[in-house]
Protein backbone atom coordinates (compact mmCIF):
# COMPACT_ATOMS: atom_id res chain seq x y z
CA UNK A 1 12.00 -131.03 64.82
CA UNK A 2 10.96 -129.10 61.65
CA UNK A 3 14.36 -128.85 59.23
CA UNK A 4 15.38 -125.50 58.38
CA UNK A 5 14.84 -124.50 54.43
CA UNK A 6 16.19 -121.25 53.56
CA UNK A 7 13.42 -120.41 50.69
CA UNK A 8 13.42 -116.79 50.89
CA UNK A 9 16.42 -113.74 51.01
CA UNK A 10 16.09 -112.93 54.32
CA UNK A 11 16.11 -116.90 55.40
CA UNK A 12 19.26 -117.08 53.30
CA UNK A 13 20.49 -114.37 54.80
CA UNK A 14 20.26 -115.53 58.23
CA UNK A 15 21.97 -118.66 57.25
CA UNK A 16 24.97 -116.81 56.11
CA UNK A 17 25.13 -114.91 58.67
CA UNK A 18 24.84 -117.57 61.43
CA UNK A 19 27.42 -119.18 59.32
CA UNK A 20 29.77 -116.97 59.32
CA UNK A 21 29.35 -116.77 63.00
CA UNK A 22 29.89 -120.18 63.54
CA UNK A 23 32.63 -120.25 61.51
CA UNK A 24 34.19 -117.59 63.22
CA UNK A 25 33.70 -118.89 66.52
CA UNK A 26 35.50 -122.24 65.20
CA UNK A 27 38.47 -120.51 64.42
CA UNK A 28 38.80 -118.70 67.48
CA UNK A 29 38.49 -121.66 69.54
CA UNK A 30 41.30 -123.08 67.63
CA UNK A 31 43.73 -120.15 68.12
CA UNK A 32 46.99 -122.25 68.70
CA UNK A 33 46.49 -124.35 65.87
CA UNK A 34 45.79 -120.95 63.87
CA UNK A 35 48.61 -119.11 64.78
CA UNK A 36 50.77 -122.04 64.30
CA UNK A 37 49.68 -122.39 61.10
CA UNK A 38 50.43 -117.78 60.55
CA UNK A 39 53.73 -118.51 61.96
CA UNK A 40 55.54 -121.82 60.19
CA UNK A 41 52.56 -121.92 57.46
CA UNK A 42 50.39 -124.70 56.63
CA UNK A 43 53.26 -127.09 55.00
CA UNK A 44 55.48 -126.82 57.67
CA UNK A 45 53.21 -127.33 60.09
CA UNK A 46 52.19 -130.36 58.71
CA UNK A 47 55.57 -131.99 58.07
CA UNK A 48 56.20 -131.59 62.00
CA UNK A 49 54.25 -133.86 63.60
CA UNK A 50 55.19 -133.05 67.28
CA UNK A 51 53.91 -129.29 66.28
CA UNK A 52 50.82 -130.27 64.52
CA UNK A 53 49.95 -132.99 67.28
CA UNK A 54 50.38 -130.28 70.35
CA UNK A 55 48.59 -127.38 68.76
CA UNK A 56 45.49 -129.36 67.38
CA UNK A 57 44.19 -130.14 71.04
CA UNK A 58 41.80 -128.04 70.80
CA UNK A 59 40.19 -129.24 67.38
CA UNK A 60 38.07 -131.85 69.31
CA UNK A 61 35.82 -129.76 71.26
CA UNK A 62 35.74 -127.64 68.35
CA UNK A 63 34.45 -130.07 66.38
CA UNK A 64 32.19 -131.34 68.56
CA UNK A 65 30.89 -127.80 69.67
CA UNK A 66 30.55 -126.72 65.65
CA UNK A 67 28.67 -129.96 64.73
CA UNK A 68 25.81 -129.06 67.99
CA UNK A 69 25.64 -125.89 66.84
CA UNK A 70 24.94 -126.64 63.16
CA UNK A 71 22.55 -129.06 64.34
CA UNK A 72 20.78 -126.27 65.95
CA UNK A 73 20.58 -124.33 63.18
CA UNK A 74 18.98 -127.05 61.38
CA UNK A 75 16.38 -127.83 63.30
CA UNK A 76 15.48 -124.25 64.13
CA UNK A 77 16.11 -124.69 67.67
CA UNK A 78 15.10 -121.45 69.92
CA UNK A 79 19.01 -120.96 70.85
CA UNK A 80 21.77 -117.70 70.34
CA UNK A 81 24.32 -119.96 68.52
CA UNK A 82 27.41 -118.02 69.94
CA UNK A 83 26.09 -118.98 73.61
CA UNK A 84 25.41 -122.83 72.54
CA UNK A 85 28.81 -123.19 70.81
CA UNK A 86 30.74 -121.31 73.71
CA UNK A 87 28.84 -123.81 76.13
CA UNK A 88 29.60 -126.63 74.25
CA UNK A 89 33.01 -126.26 73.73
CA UNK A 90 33.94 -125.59 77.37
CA UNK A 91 31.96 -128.75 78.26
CA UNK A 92 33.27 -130.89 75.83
CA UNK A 93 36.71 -131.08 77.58
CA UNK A 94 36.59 -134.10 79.22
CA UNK A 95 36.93 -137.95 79.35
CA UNK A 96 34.11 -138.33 76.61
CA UNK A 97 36.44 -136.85 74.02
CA UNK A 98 39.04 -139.85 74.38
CA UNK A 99 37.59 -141.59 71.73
CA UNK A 100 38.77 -137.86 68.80
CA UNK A 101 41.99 -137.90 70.96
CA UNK A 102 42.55 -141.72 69.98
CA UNK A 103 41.65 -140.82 66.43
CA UNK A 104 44.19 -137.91 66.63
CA UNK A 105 46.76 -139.90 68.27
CA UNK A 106 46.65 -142.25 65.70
CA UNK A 107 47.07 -139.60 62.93
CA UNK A 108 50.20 -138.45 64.74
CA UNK A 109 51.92 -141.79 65.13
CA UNK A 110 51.78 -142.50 61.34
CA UNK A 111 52.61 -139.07 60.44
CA UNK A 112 55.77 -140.71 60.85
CA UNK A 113 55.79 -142.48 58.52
CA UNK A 114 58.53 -140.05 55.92
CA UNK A 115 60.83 -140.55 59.06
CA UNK A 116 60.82 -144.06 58.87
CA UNK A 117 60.98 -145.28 55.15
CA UNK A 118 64.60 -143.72 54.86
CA UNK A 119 65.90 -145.77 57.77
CA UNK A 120 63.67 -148.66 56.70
CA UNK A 121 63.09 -148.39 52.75
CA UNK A 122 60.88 -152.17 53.08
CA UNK A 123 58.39 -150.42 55.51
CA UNK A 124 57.24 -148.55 52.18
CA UNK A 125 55.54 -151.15 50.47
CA UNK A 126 53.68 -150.39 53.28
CA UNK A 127 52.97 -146.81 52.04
CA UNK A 128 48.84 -148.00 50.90
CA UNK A 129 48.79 -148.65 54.22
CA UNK A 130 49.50 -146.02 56.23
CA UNK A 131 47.32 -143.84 53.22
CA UNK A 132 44.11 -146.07 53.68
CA UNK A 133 44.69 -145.48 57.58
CA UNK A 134 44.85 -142.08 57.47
CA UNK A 135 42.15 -141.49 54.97
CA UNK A 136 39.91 -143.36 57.52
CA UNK A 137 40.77 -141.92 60.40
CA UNK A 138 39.47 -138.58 58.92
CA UNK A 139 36.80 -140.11 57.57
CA UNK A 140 35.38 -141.39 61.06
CA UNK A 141 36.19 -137.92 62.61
CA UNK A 142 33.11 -136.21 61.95
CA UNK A 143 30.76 -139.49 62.73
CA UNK A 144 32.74 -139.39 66.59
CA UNK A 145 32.04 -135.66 66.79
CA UNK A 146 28.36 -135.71 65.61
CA UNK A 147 27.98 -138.47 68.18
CA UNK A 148 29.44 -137.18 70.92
CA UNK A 149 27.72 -133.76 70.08
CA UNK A 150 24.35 -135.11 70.09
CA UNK A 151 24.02 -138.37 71.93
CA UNK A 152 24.40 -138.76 75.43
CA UNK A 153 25.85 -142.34 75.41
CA UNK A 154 28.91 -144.17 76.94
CA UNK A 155 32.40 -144.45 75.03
CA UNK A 156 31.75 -147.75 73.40
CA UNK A 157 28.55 -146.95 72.51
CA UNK A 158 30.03 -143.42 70.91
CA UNK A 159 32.52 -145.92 69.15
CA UNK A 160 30.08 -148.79 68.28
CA UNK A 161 27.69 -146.30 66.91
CA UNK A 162 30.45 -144.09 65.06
CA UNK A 163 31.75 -147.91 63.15
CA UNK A 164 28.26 -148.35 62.31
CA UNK A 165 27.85 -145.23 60.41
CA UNK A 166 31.16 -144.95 59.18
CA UNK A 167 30.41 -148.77 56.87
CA UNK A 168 26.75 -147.65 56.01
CA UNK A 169 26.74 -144.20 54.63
CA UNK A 170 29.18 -144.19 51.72
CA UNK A 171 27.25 -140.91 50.73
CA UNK A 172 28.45 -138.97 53.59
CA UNK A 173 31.96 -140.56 52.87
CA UNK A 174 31.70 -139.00 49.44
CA UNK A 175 30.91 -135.47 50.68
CA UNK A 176 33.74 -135.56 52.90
CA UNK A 177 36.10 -136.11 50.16
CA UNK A 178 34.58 -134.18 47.85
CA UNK A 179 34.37 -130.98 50.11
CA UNK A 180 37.90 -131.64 50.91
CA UNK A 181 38.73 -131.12 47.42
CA UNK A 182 36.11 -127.98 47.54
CA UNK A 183 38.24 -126.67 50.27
CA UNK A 184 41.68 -126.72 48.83
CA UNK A 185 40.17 -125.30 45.66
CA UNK A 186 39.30 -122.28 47.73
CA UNK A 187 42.38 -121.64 48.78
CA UNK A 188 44.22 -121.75 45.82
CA UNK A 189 41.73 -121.10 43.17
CA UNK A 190 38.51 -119.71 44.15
CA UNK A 191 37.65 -115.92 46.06
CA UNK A 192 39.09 -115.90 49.76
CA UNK A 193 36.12 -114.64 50.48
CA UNK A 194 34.14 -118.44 50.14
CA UNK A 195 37.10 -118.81 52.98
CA UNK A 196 34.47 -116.97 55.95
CA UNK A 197 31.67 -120.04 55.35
CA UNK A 198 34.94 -123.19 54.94
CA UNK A 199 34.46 -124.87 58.02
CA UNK A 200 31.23 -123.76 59.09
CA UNK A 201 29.33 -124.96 55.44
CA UNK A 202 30.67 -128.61 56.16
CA UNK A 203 28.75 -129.49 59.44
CA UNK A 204 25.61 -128.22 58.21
CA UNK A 205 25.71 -130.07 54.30
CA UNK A 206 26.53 -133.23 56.57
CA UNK A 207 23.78 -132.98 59.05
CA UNK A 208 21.71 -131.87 56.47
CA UNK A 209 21.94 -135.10 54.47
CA UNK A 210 21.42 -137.16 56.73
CA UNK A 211 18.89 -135.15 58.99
CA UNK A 212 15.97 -137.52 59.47
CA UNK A 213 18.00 -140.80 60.41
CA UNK A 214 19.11 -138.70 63.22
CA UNK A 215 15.91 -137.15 64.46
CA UNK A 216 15.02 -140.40 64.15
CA UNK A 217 17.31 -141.55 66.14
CA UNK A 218 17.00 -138.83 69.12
CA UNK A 219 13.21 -139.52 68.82
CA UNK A 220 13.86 -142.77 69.65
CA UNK A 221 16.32 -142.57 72.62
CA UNK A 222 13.73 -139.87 74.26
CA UNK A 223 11.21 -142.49 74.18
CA UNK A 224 13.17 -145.01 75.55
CA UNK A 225 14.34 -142.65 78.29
CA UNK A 226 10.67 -141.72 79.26
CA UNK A 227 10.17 -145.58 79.84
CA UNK A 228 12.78 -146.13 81.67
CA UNK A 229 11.74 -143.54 83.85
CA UNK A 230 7.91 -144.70 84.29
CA UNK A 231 9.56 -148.06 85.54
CA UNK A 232 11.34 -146.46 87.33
CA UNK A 233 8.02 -144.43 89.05
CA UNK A 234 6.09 -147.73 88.86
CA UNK A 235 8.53 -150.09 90.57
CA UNK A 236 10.48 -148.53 93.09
């Protein structure tokens, strides 16, 4: 799968675009969470937990839906992006997203944590805590929705293999955090405009870096596959 290099203005052009698009199509697949956010605004949405927790169901297969359809884009695949996200997102509500609903679940349960400390001022020495939890859990987000995007494998396997990455590539780690900060520079600093490519740029700087372990990697588990499937011919 040849990457994608935008070298010329009409390449870059049709990167934008498709960004754009993608990015669109993310925040219209997230319309409860959006309109929550219009209605009680980003701060109060955040410091109610039940509010956050029941309009955010949708995030998963958003997630997982953007991060296949960046992929595409990548690696030039012969696809209309609207029809592969729209696809992708309507499949991707089932059992195999248990493992972002855990993740999510456990981001509500110690978004608690302001509630607590008042009735129980000890539990705040505990406060590094709950911070290095939570600052995991979003860091292991986007290694459960890449997997679950691309690999075809069973729930431990998607959990196994989203562990694995999330010790070994510190780099990634680092552009997480980093485009975090990116992110809330935009909206308080930079042109609203850089708001239309937010969500859509992230995906596609994080499969971009680390493109080739993962061709690698579906390289491998067609070959495997084809095997298993001439044993399969040759002893039946």
């Amino acid at each position: 799968m040849t990457k994608f290099m935008p070298h010329d203005l009409t390449s870059i052009f049709q990167l934008l675009i498709r960004l754009i698009l993608l990015n669109g199509l993310f925040l219209g697949s997230n319309l409860p969470l959006l309109i929550t956010f219009l209605i009680f605004g980003i701060d109060q949405s955040q410091q109610s937990p039940w509010l956050f927790f029941a309009a955010s169901f949708t995030l998963g297969p958003a997630l997982i839906a953007l991060f296949r359809s960046s992929f595409a884009v990548i690696a030039r695949q012969d696809v209309r992006i609207y029809r592969l996200y729209l696809g992708t997102y309507r499949h991707s509500f089932s059992k195999e997203l248990l493992p972002i609903y855990l993740i999510q679940l456990l981001l509500f349960l110690l978004s608690f944590d302001r509630v607590i400390y008042p009735l129980i001022p000890g539990l705040s020495l505990l406060a590094p805590v709950y911070f290095l939890l939570r600052l995991g859990c979003l860091l292991i987000l986007p290694f459960m929705a890449l997997e679950l995007a691309l690999f075809k494998n069973p729930l431990k396997a998607v959990i196994k293999n989203s562990l694995i990455l999330f010790f070994t590539k510190p780099l990634l780690h680092a552009l997480t955090i980093f485009y975090v900060i990116f992110s809330l520079l935009i909206f308080n600093e930079m042109p609203a405009s850089l708001v239309l490519f937010t969500f859509s740029l992230y995906p596609y700087l994080f499969i971009s870096f680390d493109y080739s372990a993962l061709t690698d990697r579906i390289t491998l588990g067609k070959t495997k596959q084809r095997i298993e499937r001439d044993d399969l011919s040759t002893n039946p």
